[in-house]
C-alpha atoms as a PDB file:
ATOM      1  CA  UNK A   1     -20.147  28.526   1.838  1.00  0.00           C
ATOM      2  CA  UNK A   2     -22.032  28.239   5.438  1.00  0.00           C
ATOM      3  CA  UNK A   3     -20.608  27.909   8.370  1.00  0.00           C
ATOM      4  CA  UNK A   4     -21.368  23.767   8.518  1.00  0.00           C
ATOM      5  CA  UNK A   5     -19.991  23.469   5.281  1.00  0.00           C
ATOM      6  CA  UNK A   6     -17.021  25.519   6.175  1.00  0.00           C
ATOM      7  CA  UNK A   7     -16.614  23.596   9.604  1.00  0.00           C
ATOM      8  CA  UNK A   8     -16.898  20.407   7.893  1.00  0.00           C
ATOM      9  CA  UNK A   9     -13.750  21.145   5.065  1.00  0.00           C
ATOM     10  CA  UNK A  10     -11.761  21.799   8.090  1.00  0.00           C
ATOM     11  CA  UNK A  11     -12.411  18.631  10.230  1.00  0.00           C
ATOM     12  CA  UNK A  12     -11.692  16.607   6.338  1.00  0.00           C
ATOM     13  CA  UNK A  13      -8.009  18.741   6.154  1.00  0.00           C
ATOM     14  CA  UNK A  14      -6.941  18.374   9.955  1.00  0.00           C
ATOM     15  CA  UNK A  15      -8.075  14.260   9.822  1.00  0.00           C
ATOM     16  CA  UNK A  16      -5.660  14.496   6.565  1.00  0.00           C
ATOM     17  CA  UNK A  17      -3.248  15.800   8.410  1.00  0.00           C
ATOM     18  CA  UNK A  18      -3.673  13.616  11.418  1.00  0.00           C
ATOM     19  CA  UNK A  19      -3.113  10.649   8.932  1.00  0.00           C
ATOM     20  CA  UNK A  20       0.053  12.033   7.466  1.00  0.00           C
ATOM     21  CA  UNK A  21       1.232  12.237  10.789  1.00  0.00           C
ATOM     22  CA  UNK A  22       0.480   9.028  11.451  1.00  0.00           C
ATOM     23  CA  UNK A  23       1.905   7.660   8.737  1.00  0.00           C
ATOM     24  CA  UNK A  24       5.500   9.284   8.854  1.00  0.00           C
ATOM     25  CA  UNK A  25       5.212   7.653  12.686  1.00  0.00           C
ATOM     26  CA  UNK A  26       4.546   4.587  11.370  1.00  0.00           C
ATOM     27  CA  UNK A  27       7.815   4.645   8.812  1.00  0.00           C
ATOM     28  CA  UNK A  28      10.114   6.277  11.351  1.00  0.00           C
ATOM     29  CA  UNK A  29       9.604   2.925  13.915  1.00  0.00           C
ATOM     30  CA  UNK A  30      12.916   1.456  14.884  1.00  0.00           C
ATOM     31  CA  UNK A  31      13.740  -1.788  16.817  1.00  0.00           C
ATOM     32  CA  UNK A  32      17.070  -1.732  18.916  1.00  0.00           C
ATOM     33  CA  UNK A  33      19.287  -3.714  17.228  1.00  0.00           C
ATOM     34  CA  UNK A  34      19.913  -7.081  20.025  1.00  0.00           C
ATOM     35  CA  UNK A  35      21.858  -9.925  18.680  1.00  0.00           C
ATOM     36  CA  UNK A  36      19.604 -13.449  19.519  1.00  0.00           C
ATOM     37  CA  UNK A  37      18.649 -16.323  17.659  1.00  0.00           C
ATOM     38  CA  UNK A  38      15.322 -15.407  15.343  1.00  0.00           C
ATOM     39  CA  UNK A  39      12.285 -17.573  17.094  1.00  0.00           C
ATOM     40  CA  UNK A  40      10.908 -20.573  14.981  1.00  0.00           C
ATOM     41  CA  UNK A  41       7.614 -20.122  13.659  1.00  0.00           C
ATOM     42  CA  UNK A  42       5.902 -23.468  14.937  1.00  0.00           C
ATOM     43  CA  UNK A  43       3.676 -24.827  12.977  1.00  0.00           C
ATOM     44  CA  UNK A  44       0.128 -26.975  13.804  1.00  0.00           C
ATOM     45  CA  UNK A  45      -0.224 -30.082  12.145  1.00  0.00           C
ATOM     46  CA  UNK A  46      -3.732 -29.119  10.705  1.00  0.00           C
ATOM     47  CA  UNK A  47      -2.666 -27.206   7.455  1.00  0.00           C
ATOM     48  CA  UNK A  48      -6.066 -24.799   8.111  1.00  0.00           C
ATOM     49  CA  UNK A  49      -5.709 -24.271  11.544  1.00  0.00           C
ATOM     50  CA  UNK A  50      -1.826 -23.159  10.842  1.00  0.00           C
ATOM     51  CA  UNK A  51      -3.046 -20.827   8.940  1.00  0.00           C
ATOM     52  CA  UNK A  52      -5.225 -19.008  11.008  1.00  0.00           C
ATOM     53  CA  UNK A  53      -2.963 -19.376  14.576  1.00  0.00           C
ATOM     54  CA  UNK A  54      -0.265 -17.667  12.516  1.00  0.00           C
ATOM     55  CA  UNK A  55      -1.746 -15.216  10.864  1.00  0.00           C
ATOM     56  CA  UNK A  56      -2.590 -14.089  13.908  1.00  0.00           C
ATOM     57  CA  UNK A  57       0.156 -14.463  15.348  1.00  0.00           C
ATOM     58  CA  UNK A  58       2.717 -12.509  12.637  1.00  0.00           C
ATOM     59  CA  UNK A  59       0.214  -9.669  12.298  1.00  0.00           C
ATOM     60  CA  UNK A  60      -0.524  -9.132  16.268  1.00  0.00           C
ATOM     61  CA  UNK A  61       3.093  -9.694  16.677  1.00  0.00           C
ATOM     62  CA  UNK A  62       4.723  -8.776  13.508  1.00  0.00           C
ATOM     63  CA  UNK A  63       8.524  -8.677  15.435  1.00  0.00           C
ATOM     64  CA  UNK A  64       8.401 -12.132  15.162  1.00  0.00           C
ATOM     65  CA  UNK A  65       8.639 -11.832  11.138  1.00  0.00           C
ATOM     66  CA  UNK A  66      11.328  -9.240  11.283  1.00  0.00           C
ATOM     67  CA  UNK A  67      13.557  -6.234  13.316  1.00  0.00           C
ATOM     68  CA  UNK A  68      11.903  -3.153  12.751  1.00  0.00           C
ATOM     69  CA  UNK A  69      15.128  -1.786  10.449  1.00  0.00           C
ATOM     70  CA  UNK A  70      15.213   1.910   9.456  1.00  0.00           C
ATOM     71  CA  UNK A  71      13.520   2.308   5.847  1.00  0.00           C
ATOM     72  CA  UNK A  72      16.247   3.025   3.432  1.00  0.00           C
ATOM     73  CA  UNK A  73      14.201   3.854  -0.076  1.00  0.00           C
ATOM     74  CA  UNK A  74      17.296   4.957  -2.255  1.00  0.00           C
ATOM     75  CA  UNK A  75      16.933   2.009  -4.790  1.00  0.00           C
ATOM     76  CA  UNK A  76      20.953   2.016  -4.768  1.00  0.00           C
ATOM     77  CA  UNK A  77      21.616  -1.653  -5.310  1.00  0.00           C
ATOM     78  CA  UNK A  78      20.317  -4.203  -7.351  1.00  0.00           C
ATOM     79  CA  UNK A  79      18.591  -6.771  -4.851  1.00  0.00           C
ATOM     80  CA  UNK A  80      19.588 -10.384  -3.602  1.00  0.00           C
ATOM     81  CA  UNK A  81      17.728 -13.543  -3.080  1.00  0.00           C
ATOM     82  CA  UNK A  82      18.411 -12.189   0.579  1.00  0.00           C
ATOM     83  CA  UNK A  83      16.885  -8.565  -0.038  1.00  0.00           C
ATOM     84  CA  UNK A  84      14.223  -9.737  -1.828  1.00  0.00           C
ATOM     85  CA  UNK A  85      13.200 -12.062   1.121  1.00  0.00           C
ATOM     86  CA  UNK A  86      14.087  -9.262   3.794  1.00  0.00           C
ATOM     87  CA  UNK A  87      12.028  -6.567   1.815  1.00  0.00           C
ATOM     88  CA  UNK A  88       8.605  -8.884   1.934  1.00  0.00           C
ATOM     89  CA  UNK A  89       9.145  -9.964   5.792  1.00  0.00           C
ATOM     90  CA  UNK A  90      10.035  -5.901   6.441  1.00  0.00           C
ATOM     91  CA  UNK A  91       7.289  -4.733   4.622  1.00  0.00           C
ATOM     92  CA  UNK A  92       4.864  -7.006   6.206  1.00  0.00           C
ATOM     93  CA  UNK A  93       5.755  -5.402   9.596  1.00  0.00           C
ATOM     94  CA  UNK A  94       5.185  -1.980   8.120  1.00  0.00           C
ATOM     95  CA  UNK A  95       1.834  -3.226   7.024  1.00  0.00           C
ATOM     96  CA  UNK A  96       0.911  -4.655  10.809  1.00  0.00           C
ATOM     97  CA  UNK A  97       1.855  -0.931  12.329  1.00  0.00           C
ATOM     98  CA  UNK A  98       0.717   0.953   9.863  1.00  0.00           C
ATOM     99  CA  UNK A  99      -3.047  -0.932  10.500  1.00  0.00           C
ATOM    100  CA  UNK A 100      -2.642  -1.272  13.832  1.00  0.00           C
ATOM    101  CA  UNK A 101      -1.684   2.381  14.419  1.00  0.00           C
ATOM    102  CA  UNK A 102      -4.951   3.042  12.308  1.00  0.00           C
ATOM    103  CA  UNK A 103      -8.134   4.361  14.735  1.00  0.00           C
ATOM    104  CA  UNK A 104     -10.739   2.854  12.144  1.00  0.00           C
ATOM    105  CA  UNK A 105      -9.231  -0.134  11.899  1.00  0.00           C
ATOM    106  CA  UNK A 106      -9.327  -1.250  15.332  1.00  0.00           C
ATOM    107  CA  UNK A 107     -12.854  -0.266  15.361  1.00  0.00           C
ATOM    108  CA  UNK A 108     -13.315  -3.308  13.709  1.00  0.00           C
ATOM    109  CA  UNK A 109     -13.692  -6.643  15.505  1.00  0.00           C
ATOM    110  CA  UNK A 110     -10.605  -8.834  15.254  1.00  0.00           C
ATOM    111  CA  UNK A 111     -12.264 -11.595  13.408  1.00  0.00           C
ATOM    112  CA  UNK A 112     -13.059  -8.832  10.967  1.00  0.00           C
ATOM    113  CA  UNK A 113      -9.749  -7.228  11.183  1.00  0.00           C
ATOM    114  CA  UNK A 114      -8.058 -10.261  10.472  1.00  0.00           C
ATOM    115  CA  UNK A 115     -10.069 -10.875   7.113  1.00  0.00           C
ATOM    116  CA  UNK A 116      -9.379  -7.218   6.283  1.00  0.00           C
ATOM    117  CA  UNK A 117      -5.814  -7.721   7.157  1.00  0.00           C
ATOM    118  CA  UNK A 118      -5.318 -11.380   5.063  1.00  0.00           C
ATOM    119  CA  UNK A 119      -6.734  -9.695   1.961  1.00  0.00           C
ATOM    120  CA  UNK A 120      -5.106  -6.278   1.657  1.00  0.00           C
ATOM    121  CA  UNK A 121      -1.551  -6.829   2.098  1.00  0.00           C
ATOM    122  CA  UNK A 122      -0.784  -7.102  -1.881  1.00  0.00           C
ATOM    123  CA  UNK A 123      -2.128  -3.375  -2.624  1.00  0.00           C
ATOM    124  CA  UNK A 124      -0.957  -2.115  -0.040  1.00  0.00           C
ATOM    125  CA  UNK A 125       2.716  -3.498  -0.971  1.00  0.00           C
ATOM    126  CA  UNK A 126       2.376  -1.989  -4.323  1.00  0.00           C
ATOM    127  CA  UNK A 127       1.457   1.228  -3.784  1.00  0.00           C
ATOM    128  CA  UNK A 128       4.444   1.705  -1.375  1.00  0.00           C
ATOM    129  CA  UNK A 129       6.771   0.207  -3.503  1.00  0.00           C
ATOM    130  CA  UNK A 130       5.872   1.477  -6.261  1.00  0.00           C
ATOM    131  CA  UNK A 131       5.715   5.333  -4.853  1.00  0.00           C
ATOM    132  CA  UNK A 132       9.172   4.480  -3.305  1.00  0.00           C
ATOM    133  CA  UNK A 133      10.337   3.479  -6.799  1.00  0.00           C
ATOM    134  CA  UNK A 134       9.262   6.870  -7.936  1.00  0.00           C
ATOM    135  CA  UNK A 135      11.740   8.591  -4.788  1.00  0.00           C
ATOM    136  CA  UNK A 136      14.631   6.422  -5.572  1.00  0.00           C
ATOM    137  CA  UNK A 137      14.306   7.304  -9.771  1.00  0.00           C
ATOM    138  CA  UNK A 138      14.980   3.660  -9.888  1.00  0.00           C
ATOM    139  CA  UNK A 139      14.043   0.993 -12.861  1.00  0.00           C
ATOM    140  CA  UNK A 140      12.170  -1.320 -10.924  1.00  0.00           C
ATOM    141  CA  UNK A 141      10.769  -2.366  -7.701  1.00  0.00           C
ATOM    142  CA  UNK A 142      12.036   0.156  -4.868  1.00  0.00           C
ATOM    143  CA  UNK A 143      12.311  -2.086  -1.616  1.00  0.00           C
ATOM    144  CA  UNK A 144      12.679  -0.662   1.976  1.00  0.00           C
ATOM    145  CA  UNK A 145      16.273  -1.610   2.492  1.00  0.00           C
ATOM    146  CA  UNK A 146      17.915  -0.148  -0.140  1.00  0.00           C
ATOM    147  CA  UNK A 147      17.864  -2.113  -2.451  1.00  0.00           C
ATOM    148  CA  UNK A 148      15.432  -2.726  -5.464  1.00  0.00           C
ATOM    149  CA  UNK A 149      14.302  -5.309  -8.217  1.00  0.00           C
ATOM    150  CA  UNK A 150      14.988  -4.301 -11.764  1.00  0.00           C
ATOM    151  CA  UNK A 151      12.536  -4.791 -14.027  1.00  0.00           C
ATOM    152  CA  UNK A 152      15.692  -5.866 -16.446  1.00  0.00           C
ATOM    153  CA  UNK A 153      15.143  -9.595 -16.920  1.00  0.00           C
ATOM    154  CA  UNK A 154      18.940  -9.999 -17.177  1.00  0.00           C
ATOM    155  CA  UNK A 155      19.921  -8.280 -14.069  1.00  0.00           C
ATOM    156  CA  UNK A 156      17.408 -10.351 -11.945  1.00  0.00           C
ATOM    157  CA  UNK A 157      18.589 -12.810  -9.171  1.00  0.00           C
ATOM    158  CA  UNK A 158      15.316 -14.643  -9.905  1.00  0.00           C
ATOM    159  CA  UNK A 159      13.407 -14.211 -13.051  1.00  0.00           C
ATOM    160  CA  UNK A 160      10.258 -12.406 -12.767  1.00  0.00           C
ATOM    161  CA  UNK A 161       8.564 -14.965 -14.862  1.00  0.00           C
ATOM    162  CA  UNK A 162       5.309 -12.641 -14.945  1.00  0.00           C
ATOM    163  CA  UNK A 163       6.751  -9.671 -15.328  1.00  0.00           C
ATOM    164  CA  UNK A 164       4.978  -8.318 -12.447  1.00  0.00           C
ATOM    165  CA  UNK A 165       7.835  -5.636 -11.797  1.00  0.00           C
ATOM    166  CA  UNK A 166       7.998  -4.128 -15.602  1.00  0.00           C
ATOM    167  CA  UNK A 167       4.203  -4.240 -14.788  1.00  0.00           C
ATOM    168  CA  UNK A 168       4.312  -2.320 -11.591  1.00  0.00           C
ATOM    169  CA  UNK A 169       6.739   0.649 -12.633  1.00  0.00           C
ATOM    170  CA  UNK A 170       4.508   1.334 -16.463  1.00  0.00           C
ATOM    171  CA  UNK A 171       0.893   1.032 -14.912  1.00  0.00           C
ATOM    172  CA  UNK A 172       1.911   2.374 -11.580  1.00  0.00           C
ATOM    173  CA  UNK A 173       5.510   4.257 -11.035  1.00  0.00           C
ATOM    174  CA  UNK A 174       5.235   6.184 -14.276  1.00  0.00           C
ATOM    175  CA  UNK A 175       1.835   7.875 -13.793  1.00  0.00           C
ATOM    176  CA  UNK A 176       2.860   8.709 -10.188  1.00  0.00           C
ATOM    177  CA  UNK A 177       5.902  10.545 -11.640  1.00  0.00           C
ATOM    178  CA  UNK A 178       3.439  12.094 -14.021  1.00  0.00           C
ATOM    179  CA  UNK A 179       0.846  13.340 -11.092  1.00  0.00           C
ATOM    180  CA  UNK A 180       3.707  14.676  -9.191  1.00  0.00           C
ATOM    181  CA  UNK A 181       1.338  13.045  -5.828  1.00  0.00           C
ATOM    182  CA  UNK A 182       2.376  14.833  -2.775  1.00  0.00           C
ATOM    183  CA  UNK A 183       2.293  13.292   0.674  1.00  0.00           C
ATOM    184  CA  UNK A 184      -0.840  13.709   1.719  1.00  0.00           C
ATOM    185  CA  UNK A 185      -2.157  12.352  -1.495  1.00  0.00           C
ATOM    186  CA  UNK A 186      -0.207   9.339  -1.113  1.00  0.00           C
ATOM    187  CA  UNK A 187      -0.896   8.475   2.353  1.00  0.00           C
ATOM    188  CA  UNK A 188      -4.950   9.409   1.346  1.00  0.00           C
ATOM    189  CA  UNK A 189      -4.449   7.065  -1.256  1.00  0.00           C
ATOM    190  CA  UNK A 190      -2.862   3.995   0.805  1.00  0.00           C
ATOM    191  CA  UNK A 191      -5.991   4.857   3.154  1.00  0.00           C
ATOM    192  CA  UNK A 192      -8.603   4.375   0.203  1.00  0.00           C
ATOM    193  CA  UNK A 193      -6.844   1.255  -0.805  1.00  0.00           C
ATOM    194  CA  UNK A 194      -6.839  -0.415   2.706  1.00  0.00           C
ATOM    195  CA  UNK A 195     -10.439  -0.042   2.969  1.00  0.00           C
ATOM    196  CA  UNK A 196     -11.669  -0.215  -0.646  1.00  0.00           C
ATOM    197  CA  UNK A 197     -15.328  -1.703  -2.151  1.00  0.00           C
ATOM    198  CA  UNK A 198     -13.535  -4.618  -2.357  1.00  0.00           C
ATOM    199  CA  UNK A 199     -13.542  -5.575   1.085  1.00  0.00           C
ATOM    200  CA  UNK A 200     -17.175  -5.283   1.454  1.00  0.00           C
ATOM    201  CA  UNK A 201     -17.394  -8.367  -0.983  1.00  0.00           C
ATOM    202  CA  UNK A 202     -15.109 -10.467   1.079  1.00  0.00           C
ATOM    203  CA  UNK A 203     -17.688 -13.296   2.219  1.00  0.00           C
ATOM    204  CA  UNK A 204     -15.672 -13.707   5.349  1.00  0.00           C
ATOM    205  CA  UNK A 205     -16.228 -10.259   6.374  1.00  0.00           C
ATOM    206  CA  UNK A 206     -18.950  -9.687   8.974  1.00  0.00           C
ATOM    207  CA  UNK A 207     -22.202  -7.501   8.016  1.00  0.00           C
ATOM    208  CA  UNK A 208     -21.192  -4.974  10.731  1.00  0.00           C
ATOM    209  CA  UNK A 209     -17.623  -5.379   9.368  1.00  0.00           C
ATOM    210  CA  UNK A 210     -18.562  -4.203   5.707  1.00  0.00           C
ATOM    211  CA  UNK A 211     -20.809  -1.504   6.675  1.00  0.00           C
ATOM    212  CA  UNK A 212     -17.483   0.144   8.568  1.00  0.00           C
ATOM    213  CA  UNK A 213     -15.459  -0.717   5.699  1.00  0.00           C
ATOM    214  CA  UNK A 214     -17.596   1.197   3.295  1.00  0.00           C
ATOM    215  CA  UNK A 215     -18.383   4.289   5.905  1.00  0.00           C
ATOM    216  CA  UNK A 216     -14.543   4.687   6.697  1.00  0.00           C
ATOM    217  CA  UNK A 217     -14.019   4.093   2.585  1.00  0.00           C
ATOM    218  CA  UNK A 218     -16.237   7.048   1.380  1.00  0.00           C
ATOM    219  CA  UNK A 219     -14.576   9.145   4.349  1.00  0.00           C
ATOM    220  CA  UNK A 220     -11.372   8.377   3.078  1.00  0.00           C
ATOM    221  CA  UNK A 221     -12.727   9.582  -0.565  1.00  0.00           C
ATOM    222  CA  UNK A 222     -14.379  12.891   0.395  1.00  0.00           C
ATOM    223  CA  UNK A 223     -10.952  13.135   2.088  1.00  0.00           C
ATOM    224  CA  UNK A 224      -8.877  12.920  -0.771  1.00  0.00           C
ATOM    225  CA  UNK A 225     -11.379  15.158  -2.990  1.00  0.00           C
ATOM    226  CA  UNK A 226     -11.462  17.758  -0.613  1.00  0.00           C
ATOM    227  CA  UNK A 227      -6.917  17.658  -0.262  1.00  0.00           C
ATOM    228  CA  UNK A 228      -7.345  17.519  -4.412  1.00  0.00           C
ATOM    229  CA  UNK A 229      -9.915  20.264  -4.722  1.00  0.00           C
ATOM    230  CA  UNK A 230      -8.182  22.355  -2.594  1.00  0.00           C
ATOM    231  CA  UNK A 231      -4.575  22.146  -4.442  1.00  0.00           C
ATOM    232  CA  UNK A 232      -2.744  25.409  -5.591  1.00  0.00           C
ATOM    233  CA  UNK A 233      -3.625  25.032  -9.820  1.00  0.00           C
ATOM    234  CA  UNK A 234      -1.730  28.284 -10.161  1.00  0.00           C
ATOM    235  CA  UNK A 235       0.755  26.973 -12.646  1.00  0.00           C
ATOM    236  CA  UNK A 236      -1.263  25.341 -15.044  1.00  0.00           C
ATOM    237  CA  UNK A 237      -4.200  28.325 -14.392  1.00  0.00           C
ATOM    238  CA  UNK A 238      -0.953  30.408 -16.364  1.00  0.00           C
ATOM    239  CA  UNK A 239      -1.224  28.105 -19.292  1.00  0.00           C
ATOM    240  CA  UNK A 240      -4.931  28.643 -20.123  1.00  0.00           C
ATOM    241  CA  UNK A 241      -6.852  31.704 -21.455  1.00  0.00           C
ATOM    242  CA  UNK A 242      -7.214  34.680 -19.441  1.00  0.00           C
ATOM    243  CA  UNK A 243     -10.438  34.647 -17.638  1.00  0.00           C
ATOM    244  CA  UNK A 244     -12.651  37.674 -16.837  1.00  0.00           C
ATOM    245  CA  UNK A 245     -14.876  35.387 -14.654  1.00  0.00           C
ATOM    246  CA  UNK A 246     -14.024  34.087 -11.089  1.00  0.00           C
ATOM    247  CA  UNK A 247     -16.801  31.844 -11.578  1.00  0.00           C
ATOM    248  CA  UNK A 248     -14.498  30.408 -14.628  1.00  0.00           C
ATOM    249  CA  UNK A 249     -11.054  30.056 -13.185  1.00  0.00           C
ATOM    250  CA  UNK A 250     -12.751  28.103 -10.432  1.00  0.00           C
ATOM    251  CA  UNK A 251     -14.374  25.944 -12.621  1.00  0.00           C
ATOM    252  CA  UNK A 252     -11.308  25.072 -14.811  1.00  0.00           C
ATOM    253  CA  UNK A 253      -9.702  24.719 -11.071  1.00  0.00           C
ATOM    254  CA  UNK A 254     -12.613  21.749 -10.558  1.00  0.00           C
ATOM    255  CA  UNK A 255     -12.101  20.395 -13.758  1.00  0.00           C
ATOM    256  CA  UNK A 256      -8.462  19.843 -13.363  1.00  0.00           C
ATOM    257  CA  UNK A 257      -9.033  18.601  -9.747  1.00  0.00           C
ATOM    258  CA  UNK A 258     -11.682  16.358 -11.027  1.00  0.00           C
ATOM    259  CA  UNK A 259      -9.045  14.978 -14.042  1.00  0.00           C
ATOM    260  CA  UNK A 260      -6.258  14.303 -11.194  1.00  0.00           C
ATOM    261  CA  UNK A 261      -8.883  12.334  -9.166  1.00  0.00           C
ATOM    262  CA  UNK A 262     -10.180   9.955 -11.579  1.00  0.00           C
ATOM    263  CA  UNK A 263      -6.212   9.567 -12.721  1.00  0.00           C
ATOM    264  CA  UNK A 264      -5.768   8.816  -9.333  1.00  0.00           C
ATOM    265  CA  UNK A 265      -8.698   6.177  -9.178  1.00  0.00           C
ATOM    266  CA  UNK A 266      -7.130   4.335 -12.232  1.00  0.00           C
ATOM    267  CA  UNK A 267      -4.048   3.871 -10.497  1.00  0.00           C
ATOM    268  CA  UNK A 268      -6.157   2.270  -7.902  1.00  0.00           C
ATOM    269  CA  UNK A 269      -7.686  -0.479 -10.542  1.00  0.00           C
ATOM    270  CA  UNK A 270      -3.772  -0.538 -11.894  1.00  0.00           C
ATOM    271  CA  UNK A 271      -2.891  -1.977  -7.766  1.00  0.00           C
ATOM    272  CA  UNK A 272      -5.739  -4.677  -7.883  1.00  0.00           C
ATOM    273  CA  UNK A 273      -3.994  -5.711 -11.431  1.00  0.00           C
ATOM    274  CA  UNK A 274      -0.946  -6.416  -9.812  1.00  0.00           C
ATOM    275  CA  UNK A 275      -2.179  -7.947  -7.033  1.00  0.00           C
ATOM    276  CA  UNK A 276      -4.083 -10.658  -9.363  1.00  0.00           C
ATOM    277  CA  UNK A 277      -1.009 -10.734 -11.658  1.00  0.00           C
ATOM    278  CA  UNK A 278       0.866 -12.166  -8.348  1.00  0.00           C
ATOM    279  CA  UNK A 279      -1.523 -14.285  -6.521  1.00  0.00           C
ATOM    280  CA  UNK A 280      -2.323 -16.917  -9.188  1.00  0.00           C
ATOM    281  CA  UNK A 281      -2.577 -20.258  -7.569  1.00  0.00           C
ATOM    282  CA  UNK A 282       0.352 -20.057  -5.284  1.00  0.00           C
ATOM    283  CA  UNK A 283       0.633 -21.772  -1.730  1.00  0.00           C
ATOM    284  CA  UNK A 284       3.029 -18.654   0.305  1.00  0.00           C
ATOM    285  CA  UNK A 285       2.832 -21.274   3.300  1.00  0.00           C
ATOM    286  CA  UNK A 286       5.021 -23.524   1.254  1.00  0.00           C
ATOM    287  CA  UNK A 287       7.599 -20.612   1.429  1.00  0.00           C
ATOM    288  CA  UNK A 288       7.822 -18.588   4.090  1.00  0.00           C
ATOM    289  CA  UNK A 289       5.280 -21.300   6.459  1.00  0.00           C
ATOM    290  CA  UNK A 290       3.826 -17.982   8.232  1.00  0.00           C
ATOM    291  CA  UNK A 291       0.919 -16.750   6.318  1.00  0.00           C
ATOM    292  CA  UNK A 292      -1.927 -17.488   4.127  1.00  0.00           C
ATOM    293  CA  UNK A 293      -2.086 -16.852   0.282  1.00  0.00           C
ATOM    294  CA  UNK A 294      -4.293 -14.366   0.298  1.00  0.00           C
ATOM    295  CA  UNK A 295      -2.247 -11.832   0.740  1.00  0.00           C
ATOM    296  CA  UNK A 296       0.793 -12.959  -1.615  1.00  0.00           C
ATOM    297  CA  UNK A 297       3.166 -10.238  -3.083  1.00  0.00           C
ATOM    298  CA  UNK A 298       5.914  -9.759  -5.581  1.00  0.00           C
ATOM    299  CA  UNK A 299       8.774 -10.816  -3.418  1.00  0.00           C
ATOM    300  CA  UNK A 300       6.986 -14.710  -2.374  1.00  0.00           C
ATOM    301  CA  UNK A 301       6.056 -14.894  -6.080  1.00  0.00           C
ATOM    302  CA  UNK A 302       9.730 -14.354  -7.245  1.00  0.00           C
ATOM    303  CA  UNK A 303      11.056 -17.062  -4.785  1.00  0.00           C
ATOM    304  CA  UNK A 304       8.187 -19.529  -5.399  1.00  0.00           C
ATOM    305  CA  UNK A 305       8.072 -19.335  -8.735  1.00  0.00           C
ATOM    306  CA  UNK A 306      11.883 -20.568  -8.948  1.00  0.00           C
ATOM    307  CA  UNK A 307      11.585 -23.000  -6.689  1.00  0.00           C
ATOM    308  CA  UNK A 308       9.310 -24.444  -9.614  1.00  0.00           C
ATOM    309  CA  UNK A 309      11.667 -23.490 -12.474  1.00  0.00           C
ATOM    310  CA  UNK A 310      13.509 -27.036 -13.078  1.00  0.00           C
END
């Protein structure tokens, strides 16, 4: 390997690093607990421009959605019309620091960062949840605050009507637990998500905007191949053939790396699944009169869909 080649594998596994760092930052942010009244959340009378003023203002100033509470992923309880309502407001704020806390994200304009933003709250939701589900050994939805969803229609306090959670721990939780993902590969991963192809189609998205998106995006890729390639394949290396050939045990090394990557890419379709699974027609101002329905999850589905069960 030459020296650029060599310099650039470095700058990919310290940036990893950097992000990892970032990220544990992110989780480990804790409000001081001060007894007050919660604000209102005013709303305009203009449905449209509601939308937009808050957005804004929840994602700027996510406090005003929720304390930050310490993150409590041990899936110990089964969850309450309360938990469930606490988990999506919580999460939310994780979302807003974990973005905001993010170098190329505030490269972007705001305009831009707010489209980003509206439209990448669902997969990002997922992912966590369902890693966190994976932590806790759980069967269900892992929330932040102990608690979690069960994917048991029985034990629900409000039925999942499209079984989005039974969804979420097969095509999501369960290969996870197969991969065995370290950190940085989950924190990689929640980076490739964020700023996915998918953005770049977002017609709201300025030219300048998508051409970031899809620069940071491949980054973020030839990040997580270079973390995957560079994994420790001992173990499973024992399992095969002996090899004469250094030239061979590297490429069964690439082969396996490449295997684990495109397993890894599935799980990233498997997110976008859930997100449409959830987002079907449903107005989240009429819930939780803060945000648009772009960016719906599991939690506002749950409480809107039994506000329409008769």
């Amino acid at each position: 390997m030459d020296a650029k080649g060599s310099s650039d594998e470095a700058e990919m596994a310290r940036f990893s690093e950097q992000l990892v760092e970032m990220h544990r930052a992110v989780c480990s942010y804790v409000d001081p607990v001060v007894k007050k009244e919660e604000p209102e959340i005013k709303m305009e009378t203009e449905a449209s421009s509601a939308t937009k003023v808050v957005f804004m203002n929840a994602f700027f100033n996510p406090g005003m959605m929720s304390p930050r509470t310490p993150l409590l992923i041990t899936g110990e309880r089964i969850a309450t019309v309360q938990d469930v309502m606490d988990e999506w407001r919580r999460n939310f704020v994780l979302f807003s620091d974990w973005l905001r806390a993010l170098p190329e994200f505030n490269q972007l304009s705001v305009e831009d960062q707010i489209v980003l933003a509206k439209n990448r709250y669902g997969p990002f939701h997922w992912w966590l949840c369902a890693n966190w589900t994976v932590t806790a050994g759980c069967e269900g939805v892992c929330y932040s605050n102990g608690a979690y969803f069960p994917k048991q229609i029985e034990a629900q306090c409000i039925p999942d009507v499209k079984g989005s959670s039974s969804r979420m721990y097969e095509s999501l939780s369960l290969p996870i637990k197969e991969l065995q993902l370290d950190e940085t590969e989950v924190v990689l991963m929640l980076a490739v998500i964020l700023f996915s192809d998918e953005v770049t189609e977002l017609p709201d998205l300025s030219q300048a905007g998508k051409d970031h998106v899809r620069t940071v995006g491949n980054r973020f890729v030839r990040m997580l191949h270079h973390h995957v390639n560079s994994k420790d394949y001992g173990e499973n290396l024992k399992e095969q053939p002996s090899m004469e050939s250094g030239d061979e045990t590297s490429n069964v090394t690439e082969s396996q790396a490449a295997v684990r990557i495109a397993k890894m890419m599935i799980l990233l379709s498997a997110t976008t699944n859930l997100v449409y699974l959830t987002s079907d027609n449903i107005q989240l101002m009429e819930v939780l009169h803060v945000v648009p329905s772009q960016y719906l999850c599991h939690e506002v589905q749950l409480i809107h869909d039994s506000y329409e069960t008769p």
